[in-house]
N, C-alpha and C. Protein backbone atom coordinates (compact mmCIF):
# COMPACT_ATOMS: atom_id res chain seq x y z
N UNK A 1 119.75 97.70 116.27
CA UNK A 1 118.66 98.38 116.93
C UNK A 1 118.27 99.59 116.10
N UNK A 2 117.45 99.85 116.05
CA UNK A 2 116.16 100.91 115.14
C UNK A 2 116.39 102.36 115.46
N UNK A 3 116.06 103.23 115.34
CA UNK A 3 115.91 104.48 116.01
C UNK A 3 114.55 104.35 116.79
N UNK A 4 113.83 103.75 116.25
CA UNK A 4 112.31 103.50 116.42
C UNK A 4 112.14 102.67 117.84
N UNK A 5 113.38 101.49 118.00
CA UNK A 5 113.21 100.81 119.10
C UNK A 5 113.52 102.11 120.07
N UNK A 6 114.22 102.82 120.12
CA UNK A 6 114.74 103.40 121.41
C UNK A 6 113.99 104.49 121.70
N UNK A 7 113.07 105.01 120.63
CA UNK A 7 111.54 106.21 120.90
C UNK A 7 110.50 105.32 121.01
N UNK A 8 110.67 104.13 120.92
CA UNK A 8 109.02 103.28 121.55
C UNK A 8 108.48 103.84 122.58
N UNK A 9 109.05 103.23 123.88
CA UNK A 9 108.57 103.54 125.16
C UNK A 9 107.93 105.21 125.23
N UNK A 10 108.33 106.21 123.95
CA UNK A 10 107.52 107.58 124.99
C UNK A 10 106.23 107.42 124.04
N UNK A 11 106.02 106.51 122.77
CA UNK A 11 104.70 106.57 122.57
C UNK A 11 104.32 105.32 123.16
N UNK A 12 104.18 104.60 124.03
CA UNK A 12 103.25 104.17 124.59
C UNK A 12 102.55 104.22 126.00
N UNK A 13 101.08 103.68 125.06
CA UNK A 13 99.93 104.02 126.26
C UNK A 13 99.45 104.95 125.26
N UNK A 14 99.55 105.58 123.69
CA UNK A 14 98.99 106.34 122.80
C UNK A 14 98.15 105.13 122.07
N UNK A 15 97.92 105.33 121.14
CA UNK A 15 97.23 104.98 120.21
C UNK A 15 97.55 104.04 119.16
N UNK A 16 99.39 104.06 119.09
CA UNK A 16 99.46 102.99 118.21
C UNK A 16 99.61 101.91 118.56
N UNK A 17 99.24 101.46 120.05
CA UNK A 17 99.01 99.93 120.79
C UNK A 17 98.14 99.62 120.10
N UNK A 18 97.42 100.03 119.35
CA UNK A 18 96.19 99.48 118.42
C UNK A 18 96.79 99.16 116.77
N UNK A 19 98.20 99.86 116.31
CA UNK A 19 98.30 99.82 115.03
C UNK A 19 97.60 98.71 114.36
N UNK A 20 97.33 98.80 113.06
CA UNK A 20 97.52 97.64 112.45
C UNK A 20 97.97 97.53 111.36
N UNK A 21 98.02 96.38 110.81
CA UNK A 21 99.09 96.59 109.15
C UNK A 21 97.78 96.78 107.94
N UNK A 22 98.32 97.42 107.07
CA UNK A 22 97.58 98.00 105.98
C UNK A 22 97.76 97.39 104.76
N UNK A 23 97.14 96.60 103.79
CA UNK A 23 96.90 96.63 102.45
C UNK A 23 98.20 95.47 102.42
N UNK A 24 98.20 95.17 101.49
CA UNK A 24 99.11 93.57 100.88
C UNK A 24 100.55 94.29 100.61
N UNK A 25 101.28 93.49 100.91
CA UNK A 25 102.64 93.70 100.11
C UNK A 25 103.20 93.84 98.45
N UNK A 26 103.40 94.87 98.34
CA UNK A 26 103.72 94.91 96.66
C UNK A 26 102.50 95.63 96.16
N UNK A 27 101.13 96.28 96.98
CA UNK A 27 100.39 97.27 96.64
C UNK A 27 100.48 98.77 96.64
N UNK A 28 100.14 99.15 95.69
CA UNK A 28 100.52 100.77 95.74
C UNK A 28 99.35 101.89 96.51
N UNK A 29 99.53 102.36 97.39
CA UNK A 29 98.00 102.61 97.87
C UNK A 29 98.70 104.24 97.99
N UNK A 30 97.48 104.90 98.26
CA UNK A 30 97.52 105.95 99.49
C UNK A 30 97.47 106.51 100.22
N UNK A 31 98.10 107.73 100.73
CA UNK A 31 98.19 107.56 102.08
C UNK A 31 98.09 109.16 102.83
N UNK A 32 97.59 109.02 103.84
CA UNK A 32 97.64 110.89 105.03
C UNK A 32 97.84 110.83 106.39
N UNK A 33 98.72 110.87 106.24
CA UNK A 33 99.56 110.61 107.53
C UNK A 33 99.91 112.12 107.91
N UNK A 34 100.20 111.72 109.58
CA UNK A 34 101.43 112.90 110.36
C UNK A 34 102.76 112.45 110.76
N UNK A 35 103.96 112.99 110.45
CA UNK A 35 104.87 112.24 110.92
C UNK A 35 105.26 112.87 112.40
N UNK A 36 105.66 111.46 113.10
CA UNK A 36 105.47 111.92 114.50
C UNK A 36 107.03 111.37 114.77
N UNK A 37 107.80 110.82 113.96
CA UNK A 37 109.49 110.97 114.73
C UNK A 37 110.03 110.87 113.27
N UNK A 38 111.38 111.45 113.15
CA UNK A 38 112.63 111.64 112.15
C UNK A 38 113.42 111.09 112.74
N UNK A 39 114.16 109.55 112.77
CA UNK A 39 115.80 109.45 113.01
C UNK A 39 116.33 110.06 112.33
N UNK A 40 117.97 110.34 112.44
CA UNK A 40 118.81 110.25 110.87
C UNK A 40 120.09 109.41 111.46
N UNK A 41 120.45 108.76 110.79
CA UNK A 41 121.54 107.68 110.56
C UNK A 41 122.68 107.94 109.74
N UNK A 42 123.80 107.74 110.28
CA UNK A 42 125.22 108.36 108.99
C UNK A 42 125.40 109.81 109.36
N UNK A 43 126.46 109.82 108.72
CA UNK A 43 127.33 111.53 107.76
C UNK A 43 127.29 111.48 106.68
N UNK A 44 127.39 112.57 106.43
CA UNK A 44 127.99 113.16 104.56
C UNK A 44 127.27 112.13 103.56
N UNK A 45 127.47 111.35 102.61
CA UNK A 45 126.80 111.29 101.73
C UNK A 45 126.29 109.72 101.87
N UNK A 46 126.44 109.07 102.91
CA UNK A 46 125.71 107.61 103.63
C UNK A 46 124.49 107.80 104.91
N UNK A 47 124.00 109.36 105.18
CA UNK A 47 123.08 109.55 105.60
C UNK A 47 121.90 109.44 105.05
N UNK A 48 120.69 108.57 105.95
CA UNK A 48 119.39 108.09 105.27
C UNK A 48 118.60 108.73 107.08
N UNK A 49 117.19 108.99 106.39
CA UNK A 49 116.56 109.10 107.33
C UNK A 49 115.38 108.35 107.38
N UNK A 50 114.99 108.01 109.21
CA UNK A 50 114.09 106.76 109.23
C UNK A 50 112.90 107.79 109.72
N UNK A 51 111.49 107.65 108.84
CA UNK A 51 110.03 108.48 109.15
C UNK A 51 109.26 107.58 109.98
N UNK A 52 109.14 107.78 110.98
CA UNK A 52 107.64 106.83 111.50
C UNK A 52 106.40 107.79 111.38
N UNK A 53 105.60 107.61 110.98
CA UNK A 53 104.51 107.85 110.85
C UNK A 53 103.29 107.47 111.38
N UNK A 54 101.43 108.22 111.16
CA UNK A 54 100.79 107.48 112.00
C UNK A 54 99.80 108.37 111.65
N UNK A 55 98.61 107.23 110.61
CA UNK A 55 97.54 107.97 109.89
C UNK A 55 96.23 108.14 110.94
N UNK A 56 95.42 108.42 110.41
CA UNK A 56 94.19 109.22 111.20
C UNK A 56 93.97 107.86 112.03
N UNK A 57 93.65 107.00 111.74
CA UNK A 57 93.06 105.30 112.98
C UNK A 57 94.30 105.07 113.48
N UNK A 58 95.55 105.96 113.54
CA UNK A 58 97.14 105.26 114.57
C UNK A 58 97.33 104.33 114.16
N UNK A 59 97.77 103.69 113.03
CA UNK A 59 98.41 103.25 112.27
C UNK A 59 99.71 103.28 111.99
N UNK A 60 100.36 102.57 112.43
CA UNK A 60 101.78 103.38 112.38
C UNK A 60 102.63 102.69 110.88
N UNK A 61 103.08 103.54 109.69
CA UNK A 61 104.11 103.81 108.60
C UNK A 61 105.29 104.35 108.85
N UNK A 62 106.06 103.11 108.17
CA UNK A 62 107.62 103.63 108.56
C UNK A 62 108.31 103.52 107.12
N UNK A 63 109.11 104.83 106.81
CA UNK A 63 109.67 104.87 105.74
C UNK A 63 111.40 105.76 105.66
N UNK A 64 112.52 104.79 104.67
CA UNK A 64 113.61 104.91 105.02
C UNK A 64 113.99 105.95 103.87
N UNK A 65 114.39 106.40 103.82
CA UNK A 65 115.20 107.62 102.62
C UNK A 65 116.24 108.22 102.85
N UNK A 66 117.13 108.62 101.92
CA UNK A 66 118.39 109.51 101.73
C UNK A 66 117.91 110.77 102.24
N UNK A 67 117.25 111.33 102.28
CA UNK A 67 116.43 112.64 102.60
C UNK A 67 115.19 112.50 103.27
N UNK A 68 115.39 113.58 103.87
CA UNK A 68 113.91 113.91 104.92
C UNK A 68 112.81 114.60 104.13
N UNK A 69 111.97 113.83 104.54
CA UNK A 69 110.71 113.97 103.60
C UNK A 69 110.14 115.55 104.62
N UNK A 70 109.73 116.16 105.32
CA UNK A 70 109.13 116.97 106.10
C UNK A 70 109.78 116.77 107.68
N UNK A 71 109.66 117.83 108.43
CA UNK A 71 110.00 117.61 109.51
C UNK A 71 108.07 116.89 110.69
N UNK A 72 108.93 117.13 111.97
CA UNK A 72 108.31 115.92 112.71
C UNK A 72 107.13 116.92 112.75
N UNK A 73 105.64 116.43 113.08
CA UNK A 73 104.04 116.30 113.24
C UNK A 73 104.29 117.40 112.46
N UNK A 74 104.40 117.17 110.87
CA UNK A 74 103.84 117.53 109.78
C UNK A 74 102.91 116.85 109.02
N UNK A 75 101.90 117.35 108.58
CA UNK A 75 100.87 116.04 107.88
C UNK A 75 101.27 116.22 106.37
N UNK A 76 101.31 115.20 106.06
CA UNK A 76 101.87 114.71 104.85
C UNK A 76 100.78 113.71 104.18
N UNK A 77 100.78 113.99 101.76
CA UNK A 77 99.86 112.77 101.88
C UNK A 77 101.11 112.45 100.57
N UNK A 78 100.92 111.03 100.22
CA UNK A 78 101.58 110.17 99.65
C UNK A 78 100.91 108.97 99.11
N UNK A 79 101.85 108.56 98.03
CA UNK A 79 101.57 107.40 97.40
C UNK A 79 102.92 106.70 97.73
N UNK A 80 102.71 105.55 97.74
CA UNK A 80 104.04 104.67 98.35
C UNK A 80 103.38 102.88 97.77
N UNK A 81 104.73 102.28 97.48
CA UNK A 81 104.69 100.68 97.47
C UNK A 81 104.33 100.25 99.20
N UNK A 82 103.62 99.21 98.84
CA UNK A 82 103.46 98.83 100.44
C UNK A 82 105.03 97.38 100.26
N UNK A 83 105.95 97.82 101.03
CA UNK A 83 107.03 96.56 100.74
C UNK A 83 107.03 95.57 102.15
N UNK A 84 106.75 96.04 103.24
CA UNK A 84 106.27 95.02 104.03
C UNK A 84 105.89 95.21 105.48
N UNK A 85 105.46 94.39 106.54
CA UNK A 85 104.51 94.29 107.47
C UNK A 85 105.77 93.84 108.47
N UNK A 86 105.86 94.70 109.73
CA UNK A 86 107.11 93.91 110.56
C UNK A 86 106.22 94.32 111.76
N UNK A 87 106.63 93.61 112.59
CA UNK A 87 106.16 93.65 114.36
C UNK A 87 107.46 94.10 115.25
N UNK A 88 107.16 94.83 115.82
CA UNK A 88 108.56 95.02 116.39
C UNK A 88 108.05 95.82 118.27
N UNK A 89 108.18 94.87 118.93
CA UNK A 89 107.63 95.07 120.51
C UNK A 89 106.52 95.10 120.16
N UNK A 90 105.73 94.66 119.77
CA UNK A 90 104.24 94.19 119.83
C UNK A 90 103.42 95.74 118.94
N UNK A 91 104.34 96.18 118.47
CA UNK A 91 103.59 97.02 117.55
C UNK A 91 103.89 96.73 116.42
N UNK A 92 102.49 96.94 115.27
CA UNK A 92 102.53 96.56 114.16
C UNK A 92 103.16 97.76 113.34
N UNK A 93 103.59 97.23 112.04
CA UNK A 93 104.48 98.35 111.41
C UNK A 93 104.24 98.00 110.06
N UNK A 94 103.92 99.02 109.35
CA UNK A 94 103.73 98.85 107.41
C UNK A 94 104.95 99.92 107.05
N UNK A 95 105.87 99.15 106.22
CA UNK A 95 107.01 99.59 106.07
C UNK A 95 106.41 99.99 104.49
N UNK A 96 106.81 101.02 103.97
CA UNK A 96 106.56 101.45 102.55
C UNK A 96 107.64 101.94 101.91
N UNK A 97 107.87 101.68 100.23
CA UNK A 97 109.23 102.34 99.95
C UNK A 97 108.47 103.03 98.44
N UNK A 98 108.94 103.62 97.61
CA UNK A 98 108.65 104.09 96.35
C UNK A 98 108.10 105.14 96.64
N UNK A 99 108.18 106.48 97.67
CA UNK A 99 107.14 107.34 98.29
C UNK A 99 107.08 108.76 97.13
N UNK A 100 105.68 108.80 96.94
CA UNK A 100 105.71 110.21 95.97
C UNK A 100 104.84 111.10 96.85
N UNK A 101 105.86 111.90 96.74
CA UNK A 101 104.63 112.65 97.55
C UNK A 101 103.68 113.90 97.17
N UNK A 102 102.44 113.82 97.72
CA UNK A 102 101.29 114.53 96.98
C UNK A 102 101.27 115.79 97.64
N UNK A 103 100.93 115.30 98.81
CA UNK A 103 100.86 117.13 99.43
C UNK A 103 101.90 117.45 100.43
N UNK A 104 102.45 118.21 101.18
CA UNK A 104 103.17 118.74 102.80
C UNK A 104 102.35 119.78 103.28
């Protein structure tokens, strides 16, 4: 189970009941998002943190890292691999990995 599955339920009835998935797999695009939840997973040096995100049309981006990119409803812009498209409770999800980031 996700961190993401168990903060579903307080975003819905928002906006990302509409998500949709973005751009092909294995494309490098970019991106301006706000991040609207931080899991973190692990201790000491096997801690990764999970970003959900959610650009201006509620779109929701989810991205995994050793480190926290910004804390939560910070707007953030980025370049990222698009690595893939998952559904998870009927929301759509563009998972991205390779993230550089441009602005905080």
């Amino acid at each position: 189970m996700t961190y993401y599955s168990r903060s579903l339920p307080h975003y819905r009835g928002t906006d990302i009941d509409n998500s949709k998935w973005l751009h092909r797999p294995g494309d490098v695009k970019s991106f301006s998002v706000k991040i609207v939840h931080v899991g973190r997973y692990g201790i000491g040096p096997d801690r990764s943190y999970q970003h959900i995100m959610k650009d201006l049309d509620g779109n929701v981006i989810t991205f995994t890292a050793p480190w926290q990119v910004a804390d939560r409803m910070t707007s953030i812009e980025f370049t990222a691999r698009v690595y893939k498209h998952h559904l998870y409770k009927g929301v759509k999800q563009t998972v991205v990995r390779n993230m550089r980031l441009v602005k905080r």
